[in-house]
N, C-alpha and C. Protein backbone atom coordinates (compact mmCIF):
# COMPACT_ATOMS: atom_id res chain seq x y z
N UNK A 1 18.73 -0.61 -52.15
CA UNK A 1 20.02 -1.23 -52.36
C UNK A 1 20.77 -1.31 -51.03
N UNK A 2 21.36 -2.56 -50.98
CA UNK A 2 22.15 -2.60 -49.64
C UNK A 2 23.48 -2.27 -49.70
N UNK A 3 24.36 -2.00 -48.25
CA UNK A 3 25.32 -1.19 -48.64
C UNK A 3 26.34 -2.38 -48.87
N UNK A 4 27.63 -1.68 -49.39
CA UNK A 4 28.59 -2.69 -49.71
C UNK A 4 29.23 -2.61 -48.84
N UNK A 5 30.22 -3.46 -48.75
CA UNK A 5 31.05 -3.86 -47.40
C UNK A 5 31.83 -3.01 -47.10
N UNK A 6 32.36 -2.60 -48.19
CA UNK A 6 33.20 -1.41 -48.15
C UNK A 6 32.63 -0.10 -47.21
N UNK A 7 31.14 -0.33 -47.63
CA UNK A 7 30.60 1.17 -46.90
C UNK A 7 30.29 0.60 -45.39
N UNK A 8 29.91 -0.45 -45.26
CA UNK A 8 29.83 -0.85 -43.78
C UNK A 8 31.44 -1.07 -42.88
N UNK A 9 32.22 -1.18 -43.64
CA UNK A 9 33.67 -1.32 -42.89
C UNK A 9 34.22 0.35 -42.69
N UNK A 10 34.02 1.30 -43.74
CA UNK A 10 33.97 2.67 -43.30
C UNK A 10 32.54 2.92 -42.04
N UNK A 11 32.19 2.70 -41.95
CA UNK A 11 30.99 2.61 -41.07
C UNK A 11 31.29 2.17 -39.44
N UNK A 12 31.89 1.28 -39.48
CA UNK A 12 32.31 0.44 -38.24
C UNK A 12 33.34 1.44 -37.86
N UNK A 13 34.54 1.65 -38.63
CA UNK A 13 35.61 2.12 -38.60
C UNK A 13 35.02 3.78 -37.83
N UNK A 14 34.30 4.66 -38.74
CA UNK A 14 34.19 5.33 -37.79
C UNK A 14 33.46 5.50 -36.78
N UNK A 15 32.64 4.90 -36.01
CA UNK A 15 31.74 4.60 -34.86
C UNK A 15 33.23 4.17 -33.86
N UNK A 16 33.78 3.41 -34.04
CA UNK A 16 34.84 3.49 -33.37
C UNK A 16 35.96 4.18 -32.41
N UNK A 17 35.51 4.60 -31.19
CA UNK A 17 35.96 5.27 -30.22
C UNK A 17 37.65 6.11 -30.52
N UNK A 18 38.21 6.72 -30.72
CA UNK A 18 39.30 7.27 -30.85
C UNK A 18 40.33 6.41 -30.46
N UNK A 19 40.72 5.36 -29.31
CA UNK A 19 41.80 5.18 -28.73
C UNK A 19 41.35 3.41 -29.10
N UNK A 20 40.31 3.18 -30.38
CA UNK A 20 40.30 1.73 -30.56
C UNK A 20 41.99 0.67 -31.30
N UNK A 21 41.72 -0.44 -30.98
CA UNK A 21 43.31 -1.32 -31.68
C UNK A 21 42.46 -2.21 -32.74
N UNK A 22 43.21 -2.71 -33.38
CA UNK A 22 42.89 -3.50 -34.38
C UNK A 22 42.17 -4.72 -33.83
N UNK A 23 42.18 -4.74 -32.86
CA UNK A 23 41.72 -6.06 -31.79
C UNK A 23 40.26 -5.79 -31.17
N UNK A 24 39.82 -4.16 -31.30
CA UNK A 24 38.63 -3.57 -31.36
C UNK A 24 37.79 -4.04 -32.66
N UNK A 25 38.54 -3.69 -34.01
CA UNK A 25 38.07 -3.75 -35.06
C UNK A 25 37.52 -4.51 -35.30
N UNK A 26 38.58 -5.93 -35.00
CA UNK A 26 38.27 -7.21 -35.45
C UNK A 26 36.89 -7.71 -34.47
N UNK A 27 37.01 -7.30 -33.91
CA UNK A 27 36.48 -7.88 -32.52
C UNK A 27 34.21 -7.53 -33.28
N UNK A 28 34.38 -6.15 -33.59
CA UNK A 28 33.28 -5.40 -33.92
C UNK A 28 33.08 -6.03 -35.56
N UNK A 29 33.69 -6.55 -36.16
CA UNK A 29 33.63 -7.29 -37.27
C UNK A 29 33.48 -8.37 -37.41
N UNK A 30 33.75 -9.31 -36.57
CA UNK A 30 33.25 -10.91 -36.02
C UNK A 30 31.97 -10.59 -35.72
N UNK A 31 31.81 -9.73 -34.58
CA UNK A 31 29.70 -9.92 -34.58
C UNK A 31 29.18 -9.17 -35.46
N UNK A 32 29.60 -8.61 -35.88
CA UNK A 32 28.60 -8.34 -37.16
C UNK A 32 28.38 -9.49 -38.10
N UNK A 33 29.80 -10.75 -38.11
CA UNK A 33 29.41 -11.51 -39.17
C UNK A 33 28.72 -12.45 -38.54
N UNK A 34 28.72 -12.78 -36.90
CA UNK A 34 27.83 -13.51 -36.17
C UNK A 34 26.92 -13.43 -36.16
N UNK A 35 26.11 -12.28 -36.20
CA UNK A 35 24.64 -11.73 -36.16
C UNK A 35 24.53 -11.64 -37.61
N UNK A 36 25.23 -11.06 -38.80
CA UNK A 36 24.22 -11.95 -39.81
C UNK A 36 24.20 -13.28 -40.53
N UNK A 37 25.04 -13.92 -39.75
CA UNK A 37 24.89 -15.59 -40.15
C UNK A 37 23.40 -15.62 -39.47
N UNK A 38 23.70 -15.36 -38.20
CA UNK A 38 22.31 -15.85 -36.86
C UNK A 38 21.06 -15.36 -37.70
N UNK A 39 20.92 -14.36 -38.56
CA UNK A 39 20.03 -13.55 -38.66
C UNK A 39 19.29 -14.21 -40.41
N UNK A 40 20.32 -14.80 -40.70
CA UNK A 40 20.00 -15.81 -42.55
C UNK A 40 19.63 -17.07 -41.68
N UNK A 41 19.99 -17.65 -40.59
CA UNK A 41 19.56 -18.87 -40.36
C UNK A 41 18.08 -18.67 -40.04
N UNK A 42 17.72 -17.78 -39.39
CA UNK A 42 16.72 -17.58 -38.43
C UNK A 42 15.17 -17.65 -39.67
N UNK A 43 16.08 -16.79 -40.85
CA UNK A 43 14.87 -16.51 -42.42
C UNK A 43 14.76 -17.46 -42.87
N UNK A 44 16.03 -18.40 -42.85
CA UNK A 44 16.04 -19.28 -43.79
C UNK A 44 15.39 -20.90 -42.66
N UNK A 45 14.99 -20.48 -41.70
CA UNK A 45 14.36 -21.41 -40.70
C UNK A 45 14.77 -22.70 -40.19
N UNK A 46 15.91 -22.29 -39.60
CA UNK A 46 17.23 -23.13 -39.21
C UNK A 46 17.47 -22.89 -37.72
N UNK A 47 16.75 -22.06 -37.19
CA UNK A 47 16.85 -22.42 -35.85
C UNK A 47 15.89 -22.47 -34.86
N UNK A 48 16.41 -23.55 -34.00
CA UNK A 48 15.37 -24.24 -32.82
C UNK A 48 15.03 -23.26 -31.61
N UNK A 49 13.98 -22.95 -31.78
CA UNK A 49 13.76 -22.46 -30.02
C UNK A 49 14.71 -22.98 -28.84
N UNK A 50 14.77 -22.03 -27.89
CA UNK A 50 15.53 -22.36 -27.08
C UNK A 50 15.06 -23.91 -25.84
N UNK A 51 13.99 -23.60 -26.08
CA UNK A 51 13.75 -24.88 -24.91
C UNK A 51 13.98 -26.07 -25.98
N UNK A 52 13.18 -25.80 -26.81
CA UNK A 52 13.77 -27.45 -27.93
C UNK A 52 15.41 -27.85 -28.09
N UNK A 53 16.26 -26.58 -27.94
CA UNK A 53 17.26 -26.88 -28.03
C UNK A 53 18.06 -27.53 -26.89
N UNK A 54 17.61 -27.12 -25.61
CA UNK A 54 17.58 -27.29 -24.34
C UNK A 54 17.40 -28.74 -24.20
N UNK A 55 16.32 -29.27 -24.80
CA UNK A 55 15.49 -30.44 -24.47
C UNK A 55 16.51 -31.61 -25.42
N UNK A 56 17.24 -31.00 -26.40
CA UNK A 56 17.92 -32.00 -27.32
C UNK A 56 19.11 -32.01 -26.54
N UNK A 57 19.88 -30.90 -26.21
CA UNK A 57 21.30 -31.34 -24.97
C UNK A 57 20.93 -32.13 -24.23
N UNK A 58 20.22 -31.88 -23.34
CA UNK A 58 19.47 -32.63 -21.87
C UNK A 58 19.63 -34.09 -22.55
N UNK A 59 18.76 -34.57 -23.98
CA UNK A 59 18.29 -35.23 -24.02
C UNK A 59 19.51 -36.64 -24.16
N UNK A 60 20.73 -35.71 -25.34
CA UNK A 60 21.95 -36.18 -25.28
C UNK A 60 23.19 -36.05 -24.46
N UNK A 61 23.11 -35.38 -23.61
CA UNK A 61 24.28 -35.84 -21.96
C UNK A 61 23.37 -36.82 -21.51
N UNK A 62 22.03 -37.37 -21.51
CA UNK A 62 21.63 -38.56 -20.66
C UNK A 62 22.14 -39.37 -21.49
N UNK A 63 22.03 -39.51 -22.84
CA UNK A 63 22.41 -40.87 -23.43
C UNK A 63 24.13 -41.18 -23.27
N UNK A 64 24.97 -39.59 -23.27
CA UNK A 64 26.50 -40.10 -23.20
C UNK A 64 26.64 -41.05 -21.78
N UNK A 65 25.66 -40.09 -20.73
CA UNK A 65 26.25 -40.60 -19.35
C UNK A 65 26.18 -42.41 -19.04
């Protein structure tokens, strides 16, 4: 069973250095939700290697220019 949010926000909260601000918190709570968006795309097979991705910018700044 996975934990509930509740137990991962007590979790964060105390790993949290003594002299952290709410601007810590938030801060440590955005990548966590960054890394598991990144981490459902990756299962759910939604993302491009980096050179393919590379190769699709490249490919579209030539066509804007």
């Amino acid at each position: 069973m996975s934990p509930t949010i509740k137990a991962i926000a007590h979790q964060v909260i105390d790993e949290l250095p003594e002299g952290a601000t709410l601007e810590d918190l938030q801060q440590e709570l955005y990548e966590m939700q960054v890394l598991e968006k990144a981490m459902a795309s990756r299962e759910a097979g939604r993302l491009v290697p980096h050179e393919e991705a590379r190769r699709l910018v490249m490919a579209r700044l030539r066509k804007e220019a």
